[in-house]
N, C-alpha and C. Protein backbone atom coordinates (compact mmCIF):
# COMPACT_ATOMS: atom_id res chain seq x y z
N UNK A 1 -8.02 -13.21 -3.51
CA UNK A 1 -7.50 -14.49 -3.05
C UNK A 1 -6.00 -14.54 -3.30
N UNK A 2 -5.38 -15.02 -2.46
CA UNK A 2 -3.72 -15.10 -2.37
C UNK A 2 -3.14 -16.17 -3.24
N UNK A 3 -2.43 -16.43 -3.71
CA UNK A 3 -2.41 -17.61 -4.67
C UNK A 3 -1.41 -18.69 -3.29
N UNK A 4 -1.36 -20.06 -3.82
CA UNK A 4 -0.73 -20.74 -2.46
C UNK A 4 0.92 -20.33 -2.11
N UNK A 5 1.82 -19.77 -3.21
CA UNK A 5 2.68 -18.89 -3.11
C UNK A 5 2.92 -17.71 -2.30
N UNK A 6 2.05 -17.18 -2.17
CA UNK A 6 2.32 -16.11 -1.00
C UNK A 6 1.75 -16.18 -0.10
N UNK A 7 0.61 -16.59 -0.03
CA UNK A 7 -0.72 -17.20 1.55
C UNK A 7 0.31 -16.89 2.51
N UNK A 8 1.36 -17.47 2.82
CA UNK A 8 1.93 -17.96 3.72
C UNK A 8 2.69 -17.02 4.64
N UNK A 9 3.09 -15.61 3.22
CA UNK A 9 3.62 -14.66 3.90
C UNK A 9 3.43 -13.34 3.63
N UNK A 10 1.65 -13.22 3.43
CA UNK A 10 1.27 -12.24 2.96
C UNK A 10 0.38 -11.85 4.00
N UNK A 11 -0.53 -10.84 3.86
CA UNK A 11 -1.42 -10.13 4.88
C UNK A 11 -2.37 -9.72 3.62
N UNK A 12 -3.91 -10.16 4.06
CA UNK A 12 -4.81 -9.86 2.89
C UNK A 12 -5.64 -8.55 3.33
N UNK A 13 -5.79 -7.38 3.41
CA UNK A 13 -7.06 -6.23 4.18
C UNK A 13 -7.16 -5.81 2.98
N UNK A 14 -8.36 -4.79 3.09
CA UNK A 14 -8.81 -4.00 1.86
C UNK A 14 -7.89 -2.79 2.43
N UNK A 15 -7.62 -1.97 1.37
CA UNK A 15 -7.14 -0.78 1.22
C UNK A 15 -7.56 0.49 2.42
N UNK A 16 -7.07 1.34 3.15
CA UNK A 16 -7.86 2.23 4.09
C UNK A 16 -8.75 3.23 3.71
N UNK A 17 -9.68 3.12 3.73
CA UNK A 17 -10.58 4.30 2.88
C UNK A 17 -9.75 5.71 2.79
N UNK A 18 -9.09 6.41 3.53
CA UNK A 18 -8.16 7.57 2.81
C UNK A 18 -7.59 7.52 1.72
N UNK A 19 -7.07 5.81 1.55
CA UNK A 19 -6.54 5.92 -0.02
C UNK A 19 -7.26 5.70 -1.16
N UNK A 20 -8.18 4.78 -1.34
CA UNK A 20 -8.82 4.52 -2.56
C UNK A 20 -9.42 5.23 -2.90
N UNK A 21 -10.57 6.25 -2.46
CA UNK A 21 -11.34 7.08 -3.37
C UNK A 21 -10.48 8.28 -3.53
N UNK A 22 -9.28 8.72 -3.18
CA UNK A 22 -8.91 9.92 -2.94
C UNK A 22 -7.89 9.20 -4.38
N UNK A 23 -7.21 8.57 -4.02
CA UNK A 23 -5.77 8.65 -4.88
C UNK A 23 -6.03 6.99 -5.71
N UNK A 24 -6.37 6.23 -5.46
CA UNK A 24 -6.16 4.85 -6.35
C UNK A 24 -7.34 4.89 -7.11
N UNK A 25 -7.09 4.45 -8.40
CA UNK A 25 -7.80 4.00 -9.62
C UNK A 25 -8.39 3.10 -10.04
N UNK A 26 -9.35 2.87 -10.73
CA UNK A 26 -10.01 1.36 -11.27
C UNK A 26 -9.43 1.04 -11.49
N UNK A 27 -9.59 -0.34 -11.44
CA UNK A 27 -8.34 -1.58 -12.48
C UNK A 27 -7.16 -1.47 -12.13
N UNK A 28 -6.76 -0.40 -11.27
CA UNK A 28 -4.95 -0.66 -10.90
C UNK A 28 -5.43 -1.54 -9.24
N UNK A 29 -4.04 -2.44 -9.44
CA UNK A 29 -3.62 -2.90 -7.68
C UNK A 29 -2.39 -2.29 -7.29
N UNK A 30 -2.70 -2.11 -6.28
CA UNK A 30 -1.46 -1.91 -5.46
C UNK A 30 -0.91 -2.52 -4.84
N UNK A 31 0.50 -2.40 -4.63
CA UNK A 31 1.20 -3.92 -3.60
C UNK A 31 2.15 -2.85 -2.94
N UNK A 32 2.06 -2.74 -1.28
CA UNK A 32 3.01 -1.96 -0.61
C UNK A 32 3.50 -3.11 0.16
N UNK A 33 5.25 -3.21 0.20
CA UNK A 33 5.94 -3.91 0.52
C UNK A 33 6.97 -3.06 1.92
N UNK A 34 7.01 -3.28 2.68
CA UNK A 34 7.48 -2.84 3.72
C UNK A 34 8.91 -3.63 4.46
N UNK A 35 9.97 -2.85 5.02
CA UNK A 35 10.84 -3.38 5.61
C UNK A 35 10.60 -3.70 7.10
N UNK A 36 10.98 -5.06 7.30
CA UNK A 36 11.68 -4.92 8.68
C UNK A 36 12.19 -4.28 9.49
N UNK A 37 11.82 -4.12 10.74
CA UNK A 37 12.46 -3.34 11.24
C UNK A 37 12.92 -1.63 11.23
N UNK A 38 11.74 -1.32 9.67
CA UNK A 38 11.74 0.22 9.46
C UNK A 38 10.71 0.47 9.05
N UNK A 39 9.88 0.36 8.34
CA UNK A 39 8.68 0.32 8.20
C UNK A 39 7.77 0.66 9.37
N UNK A 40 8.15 -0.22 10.34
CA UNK A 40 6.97 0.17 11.73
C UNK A 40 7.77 1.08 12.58
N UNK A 41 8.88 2.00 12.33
CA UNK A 41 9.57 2.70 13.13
C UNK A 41 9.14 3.97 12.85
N UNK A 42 8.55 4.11 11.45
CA UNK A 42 8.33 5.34 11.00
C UNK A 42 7.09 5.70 11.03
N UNK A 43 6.84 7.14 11.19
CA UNK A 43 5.36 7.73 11.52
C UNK A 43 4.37 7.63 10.35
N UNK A 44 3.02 6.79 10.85
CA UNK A 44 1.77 6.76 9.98
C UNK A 44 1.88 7.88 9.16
N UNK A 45 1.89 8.61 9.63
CA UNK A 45 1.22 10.27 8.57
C UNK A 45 2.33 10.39 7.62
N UNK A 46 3.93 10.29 7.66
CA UNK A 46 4.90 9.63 7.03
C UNK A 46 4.96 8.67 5.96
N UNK A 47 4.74 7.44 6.21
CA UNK A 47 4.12 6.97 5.21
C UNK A 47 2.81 6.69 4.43
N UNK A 48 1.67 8.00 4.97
CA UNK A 48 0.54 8.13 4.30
C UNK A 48 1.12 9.10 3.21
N UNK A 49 2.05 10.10 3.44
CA UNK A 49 2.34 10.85 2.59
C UNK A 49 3.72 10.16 1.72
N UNK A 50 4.65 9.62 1.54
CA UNK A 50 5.15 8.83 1.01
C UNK A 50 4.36 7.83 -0.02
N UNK A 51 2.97 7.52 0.13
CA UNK A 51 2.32 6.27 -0.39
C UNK A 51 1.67 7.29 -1.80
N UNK A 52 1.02 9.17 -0.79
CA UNK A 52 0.40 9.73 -1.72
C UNK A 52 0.98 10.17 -3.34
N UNK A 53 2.72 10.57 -2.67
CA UNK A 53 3.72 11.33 -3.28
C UNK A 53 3.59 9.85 -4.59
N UNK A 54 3.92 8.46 -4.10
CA UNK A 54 4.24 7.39 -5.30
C UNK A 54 2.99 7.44 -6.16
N UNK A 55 1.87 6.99 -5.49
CA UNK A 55 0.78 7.04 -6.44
C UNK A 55 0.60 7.96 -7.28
N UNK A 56 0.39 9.56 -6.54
CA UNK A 56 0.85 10.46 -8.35
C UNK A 56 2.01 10.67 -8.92
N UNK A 57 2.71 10.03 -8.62
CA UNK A 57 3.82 10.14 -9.96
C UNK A 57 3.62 9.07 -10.65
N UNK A 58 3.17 8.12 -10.13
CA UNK A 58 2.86 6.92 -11.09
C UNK A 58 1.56 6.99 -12.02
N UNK A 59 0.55 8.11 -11.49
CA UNK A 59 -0.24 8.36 -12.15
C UNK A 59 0.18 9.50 -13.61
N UNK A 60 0.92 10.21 -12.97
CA UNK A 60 0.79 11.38 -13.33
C UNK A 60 0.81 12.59 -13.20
């Protein structure tokens, strides 16, 4: 649930199954924040691998 603070300018989906059983952990959330105007310029497989590269270093 979104709290009434962000509702407004957030987007709620579950995670894409490529990422969670492969690379995300119990009990952690993730929050991917994206730019304007660059974000959707750049290639899916691009930032599937960008998302993989953060999660293990943040893991470990």
């Amino acid at each position: 649930m979104l709290s009434p603070a962000t509702a407004p300018n957030a987007a709620c989906a579950k995670p894409p199954g490529w990422f969670c059983p492969k690379l995300g952990r119990s009990g952690w959330d993730y929050v991917l924040i994206g730019r304007a105007k660059e974000t959707d310029q750049r290639d899916f497989e691009d930032l599937k691998r960008d998302l993989a590269y953060a999660v293990k270093k943040i893991h470990g």
